[in-house]
N, C-alpha and C. Protein backbone atom coordinates (compact mmCIF):
# COMPACT_ATOMS: atom_id res chain seq x y z
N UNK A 1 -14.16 -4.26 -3.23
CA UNK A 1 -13.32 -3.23 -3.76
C UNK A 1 -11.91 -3.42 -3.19
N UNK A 2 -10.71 -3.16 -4.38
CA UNK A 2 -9.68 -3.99 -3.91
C UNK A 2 -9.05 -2.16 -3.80
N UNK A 3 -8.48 -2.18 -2.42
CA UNK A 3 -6.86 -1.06 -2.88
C UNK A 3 -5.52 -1.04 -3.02
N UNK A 4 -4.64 -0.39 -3.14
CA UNK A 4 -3.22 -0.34 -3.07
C UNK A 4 -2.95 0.88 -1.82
N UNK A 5 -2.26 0.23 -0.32
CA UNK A 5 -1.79 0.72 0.76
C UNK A 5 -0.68 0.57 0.89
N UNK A 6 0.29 1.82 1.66
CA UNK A 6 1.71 1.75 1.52
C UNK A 6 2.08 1.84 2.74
N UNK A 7 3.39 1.22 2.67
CA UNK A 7 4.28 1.44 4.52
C UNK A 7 5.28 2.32 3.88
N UNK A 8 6.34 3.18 4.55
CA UNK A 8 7.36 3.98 3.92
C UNK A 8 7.86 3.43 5.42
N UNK A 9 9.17 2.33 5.47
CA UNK A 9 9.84 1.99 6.81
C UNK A 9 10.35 3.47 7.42
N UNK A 10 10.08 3.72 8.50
CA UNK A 10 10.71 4.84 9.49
C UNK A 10 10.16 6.39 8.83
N UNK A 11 9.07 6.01 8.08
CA UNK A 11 8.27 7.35 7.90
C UNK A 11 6.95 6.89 7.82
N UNK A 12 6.03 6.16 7.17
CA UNK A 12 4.45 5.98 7.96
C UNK A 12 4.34 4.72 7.85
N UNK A 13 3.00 4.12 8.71
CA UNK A 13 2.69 2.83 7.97
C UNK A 13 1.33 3.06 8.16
N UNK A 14 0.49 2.09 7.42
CA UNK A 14 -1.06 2.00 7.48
C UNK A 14 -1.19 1.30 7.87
N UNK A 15 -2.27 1.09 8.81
CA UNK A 15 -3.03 -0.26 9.64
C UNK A 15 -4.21 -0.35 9.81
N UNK A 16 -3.95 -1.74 8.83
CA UNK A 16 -5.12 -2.78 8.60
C UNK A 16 -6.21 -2.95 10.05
N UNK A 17 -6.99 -2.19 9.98
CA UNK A 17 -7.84 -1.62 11.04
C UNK A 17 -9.31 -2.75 10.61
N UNK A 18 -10.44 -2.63 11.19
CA UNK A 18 -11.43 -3.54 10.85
C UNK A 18 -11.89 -2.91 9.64
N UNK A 19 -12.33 -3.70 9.02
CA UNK A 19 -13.27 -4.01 7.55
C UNK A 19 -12.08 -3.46 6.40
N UNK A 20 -10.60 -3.68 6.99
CA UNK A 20 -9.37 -3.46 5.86
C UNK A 20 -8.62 -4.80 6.09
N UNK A 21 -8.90 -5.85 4.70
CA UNK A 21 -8.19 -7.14 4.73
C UNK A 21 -7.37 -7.39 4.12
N UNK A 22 -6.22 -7.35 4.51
CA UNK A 22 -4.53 -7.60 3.56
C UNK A 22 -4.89 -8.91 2.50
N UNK A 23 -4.84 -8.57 0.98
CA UNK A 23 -4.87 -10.12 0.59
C UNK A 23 -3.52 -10.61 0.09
N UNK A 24 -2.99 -9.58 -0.19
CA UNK A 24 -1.06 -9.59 -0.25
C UNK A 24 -0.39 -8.85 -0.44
N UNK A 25 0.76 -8.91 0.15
CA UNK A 25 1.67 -7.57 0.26
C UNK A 25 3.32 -7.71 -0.25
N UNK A 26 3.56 -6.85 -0.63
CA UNK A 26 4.95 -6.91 -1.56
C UNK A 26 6.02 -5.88 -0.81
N UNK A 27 7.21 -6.46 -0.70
CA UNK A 27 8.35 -5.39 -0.66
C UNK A 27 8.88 -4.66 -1.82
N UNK A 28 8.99 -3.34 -1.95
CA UNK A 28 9.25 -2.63 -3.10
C UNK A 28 10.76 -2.48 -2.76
N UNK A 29 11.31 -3.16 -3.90
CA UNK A 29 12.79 -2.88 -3.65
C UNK A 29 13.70 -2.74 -4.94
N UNK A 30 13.92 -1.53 -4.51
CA UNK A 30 14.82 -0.45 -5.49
C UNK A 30 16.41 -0.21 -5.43
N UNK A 31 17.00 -1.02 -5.98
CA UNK A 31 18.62 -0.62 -6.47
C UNK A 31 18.94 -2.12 -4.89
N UNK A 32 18.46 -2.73 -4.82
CA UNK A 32 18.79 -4.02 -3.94
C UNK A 32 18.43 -3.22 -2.37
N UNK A 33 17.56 -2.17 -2.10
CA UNK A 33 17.17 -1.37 -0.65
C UNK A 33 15.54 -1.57 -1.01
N UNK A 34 15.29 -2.20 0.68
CA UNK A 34 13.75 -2.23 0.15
C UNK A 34 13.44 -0.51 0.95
N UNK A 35 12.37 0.24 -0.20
CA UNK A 35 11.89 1.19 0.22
C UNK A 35 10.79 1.55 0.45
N UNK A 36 9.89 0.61 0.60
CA UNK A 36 8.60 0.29 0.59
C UNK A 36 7.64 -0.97 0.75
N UNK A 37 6.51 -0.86 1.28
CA UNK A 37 5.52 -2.08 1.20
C UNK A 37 4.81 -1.83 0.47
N UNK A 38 4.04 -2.56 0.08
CA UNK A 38 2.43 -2.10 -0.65
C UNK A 38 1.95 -3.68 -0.35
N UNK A 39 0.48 -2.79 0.06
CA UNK A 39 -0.35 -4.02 -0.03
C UNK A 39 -1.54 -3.57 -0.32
N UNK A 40 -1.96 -4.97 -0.89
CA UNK A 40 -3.37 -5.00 -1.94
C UNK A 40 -4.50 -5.52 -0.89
N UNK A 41 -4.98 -4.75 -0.76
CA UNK A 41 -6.41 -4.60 0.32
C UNK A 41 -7.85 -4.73 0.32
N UNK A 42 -8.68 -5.65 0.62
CA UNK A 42 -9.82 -5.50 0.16
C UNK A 42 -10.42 -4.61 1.27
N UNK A 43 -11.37 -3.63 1.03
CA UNK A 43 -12.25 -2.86 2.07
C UNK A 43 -14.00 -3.20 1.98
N UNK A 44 -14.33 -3.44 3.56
CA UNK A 44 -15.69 -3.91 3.37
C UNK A 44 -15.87 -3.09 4.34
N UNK A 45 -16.55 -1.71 3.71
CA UNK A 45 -17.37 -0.89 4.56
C UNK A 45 -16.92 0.08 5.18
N UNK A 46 -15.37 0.51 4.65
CA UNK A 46 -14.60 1.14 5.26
C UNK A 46 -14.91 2.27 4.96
N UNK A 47 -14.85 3.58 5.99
CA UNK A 47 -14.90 5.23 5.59
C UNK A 47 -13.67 5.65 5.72
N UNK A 48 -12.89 5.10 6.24
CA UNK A 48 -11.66 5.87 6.15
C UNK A 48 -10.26 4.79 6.85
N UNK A 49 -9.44 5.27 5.98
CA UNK A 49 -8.02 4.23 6.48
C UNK A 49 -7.05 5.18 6.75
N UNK A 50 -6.46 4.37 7.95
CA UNK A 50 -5.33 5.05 9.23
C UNK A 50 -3.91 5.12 8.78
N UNK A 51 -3.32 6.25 8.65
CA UNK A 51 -1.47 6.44 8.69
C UNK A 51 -1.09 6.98 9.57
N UNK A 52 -0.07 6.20 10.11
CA UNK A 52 0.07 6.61 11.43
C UNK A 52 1.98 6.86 11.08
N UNK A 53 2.31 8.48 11.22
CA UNK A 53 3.88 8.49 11.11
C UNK A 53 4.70 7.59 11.98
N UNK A 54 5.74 7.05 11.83
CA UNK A 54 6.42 6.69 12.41
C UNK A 54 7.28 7.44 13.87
N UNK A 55 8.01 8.40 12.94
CA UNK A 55 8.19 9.85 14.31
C UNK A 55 7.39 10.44 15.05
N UNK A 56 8.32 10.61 16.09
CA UNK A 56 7.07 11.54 17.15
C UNK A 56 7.15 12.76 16.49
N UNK A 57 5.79 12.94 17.08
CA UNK A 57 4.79 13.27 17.76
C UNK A 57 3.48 11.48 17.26
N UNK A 58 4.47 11.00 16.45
CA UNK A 58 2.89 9.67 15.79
C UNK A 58 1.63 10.49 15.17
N UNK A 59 1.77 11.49 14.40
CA UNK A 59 0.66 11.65 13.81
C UNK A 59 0.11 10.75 13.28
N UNK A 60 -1.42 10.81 13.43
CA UNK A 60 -2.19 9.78 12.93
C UNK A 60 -3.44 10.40 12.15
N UNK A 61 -3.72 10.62 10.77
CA UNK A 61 -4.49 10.54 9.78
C UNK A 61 -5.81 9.36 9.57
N UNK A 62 -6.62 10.09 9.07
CA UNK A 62 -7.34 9.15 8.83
C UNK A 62 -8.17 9.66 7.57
N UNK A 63 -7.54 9.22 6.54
CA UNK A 63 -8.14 9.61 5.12
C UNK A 63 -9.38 8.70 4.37
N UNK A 64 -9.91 9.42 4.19
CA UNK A 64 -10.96 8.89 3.39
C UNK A 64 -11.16 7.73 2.18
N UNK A 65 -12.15 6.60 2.34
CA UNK A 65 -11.18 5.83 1.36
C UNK A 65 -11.41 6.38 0.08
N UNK A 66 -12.24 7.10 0.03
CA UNK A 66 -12.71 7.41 -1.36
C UNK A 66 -11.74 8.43 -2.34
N UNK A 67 -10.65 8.81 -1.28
CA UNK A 67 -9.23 8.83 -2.22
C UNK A 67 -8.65 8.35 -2.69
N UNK A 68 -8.44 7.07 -2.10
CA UNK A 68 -7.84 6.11 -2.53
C UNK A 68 -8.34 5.48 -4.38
N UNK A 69 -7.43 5.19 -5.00
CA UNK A 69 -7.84 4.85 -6.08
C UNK A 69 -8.18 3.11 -6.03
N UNK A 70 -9.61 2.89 -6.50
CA UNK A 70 -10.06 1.43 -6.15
C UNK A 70 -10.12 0.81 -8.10
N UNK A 71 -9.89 -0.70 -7.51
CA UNK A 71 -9.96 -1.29 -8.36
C UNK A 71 -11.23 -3.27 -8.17
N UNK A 72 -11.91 -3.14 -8.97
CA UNK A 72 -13.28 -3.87 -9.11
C UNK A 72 -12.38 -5.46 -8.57
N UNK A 73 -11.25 -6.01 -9.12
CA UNK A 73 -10.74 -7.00 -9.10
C UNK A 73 -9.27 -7.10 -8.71
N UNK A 74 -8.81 -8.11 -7.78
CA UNK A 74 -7.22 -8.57 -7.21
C UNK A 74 -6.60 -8.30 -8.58
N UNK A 75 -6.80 -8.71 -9.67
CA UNK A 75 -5.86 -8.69 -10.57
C UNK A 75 -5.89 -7.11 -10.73
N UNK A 76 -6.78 -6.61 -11.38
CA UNK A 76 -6.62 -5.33 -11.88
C UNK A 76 -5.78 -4.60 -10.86
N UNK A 77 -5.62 -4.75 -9.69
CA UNK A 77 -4.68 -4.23 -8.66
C UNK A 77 -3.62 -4.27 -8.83
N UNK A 78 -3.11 -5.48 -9.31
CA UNK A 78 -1.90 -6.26 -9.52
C UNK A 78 -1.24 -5.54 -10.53
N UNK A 79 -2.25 -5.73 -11.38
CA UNK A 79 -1.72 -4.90 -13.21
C UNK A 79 -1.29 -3.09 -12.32
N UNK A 80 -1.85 -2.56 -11.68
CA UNK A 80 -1.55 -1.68 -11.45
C UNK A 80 -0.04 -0.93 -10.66
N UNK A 81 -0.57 -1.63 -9.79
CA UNK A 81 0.71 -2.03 -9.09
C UNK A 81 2.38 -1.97 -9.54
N UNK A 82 1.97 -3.30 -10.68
CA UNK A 82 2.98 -3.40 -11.41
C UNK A 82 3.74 -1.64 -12.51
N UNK A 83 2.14 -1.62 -12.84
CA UNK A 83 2.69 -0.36 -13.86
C UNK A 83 3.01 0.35 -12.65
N UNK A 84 2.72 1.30 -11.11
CA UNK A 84 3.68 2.17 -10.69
C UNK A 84 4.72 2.30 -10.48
N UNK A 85 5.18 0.58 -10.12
CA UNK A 85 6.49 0.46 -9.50
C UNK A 85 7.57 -0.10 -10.62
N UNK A 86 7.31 0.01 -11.87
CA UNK A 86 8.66 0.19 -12.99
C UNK A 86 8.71 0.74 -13.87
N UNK A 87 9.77 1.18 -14.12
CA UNK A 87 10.14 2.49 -15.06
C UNK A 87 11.18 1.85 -15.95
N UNK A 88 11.29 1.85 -17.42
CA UNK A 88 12.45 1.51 -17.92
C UNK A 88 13.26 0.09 -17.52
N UNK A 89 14.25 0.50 -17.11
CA UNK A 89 15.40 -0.64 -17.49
C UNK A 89 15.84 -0.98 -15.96
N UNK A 90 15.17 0.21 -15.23
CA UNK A 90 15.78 0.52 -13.68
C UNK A 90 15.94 -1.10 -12.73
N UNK A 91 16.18 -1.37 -12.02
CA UNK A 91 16.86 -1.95 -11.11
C UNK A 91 15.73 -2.01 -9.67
N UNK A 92 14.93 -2.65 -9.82
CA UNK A 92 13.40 -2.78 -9.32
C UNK A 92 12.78 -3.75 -9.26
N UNK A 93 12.55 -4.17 -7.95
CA UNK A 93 11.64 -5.38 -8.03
C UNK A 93 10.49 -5.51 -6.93
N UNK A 94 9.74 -5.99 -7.25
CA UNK A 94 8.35 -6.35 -6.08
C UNK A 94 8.37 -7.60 -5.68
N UNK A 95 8.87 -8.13 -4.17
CA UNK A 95 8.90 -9.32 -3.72
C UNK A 95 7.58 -9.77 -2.66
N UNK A 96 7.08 -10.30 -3.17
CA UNK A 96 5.73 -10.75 -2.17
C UNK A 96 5.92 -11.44 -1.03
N UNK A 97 5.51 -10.91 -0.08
CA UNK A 97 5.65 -11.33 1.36
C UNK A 97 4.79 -11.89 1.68
């Protein structure tokens, strides 16, 4: 089961904790500012994945994966992916890291 996990620089990031395997990750970058990561994740066995704020106090979450919206295949991730992060004509791109 593949997911889509996000960093927001200087407000949270998620970490790839055991049985959460990065298979690739993209910079989301909007108007030439990157404002985001995403990465496409496979989970083997996972109950729950970690966000940890950036600011103190470091709150740290641990949400369930079964919120997360899953997808059967890397591609179907991909296709997804793609459809959140463009709108129109806008000035947007996903650079893979």
């Amino acid at each position: 089961m593949f997911v889509i996990l996000t960093t927001k620089p200087e407000e949270f990031h998620t970490v790839m904790g055991e049985g959460v395997t990065s298979v690739e990750s993209y910079d989301y970058i909007f108007y030439g500012r990157k404002r985001a990561n995403f990465t496409i994740a496979e989970l083997n066995g996972v109950d729950r994945i970690t966000i940890i704020e950036d600011a103190p106090p470091h709150i740290t979450n641990k949400v369930p994966s079964k919120l997360f919206e899953s997808f059967e295949t890397l591609e179907e991730a991909r296709e997804e992916l793609n459809t959140l992060t463009h709108y129109g004509s806008m000035d947007i791109e996903l650079r893979l890291v």
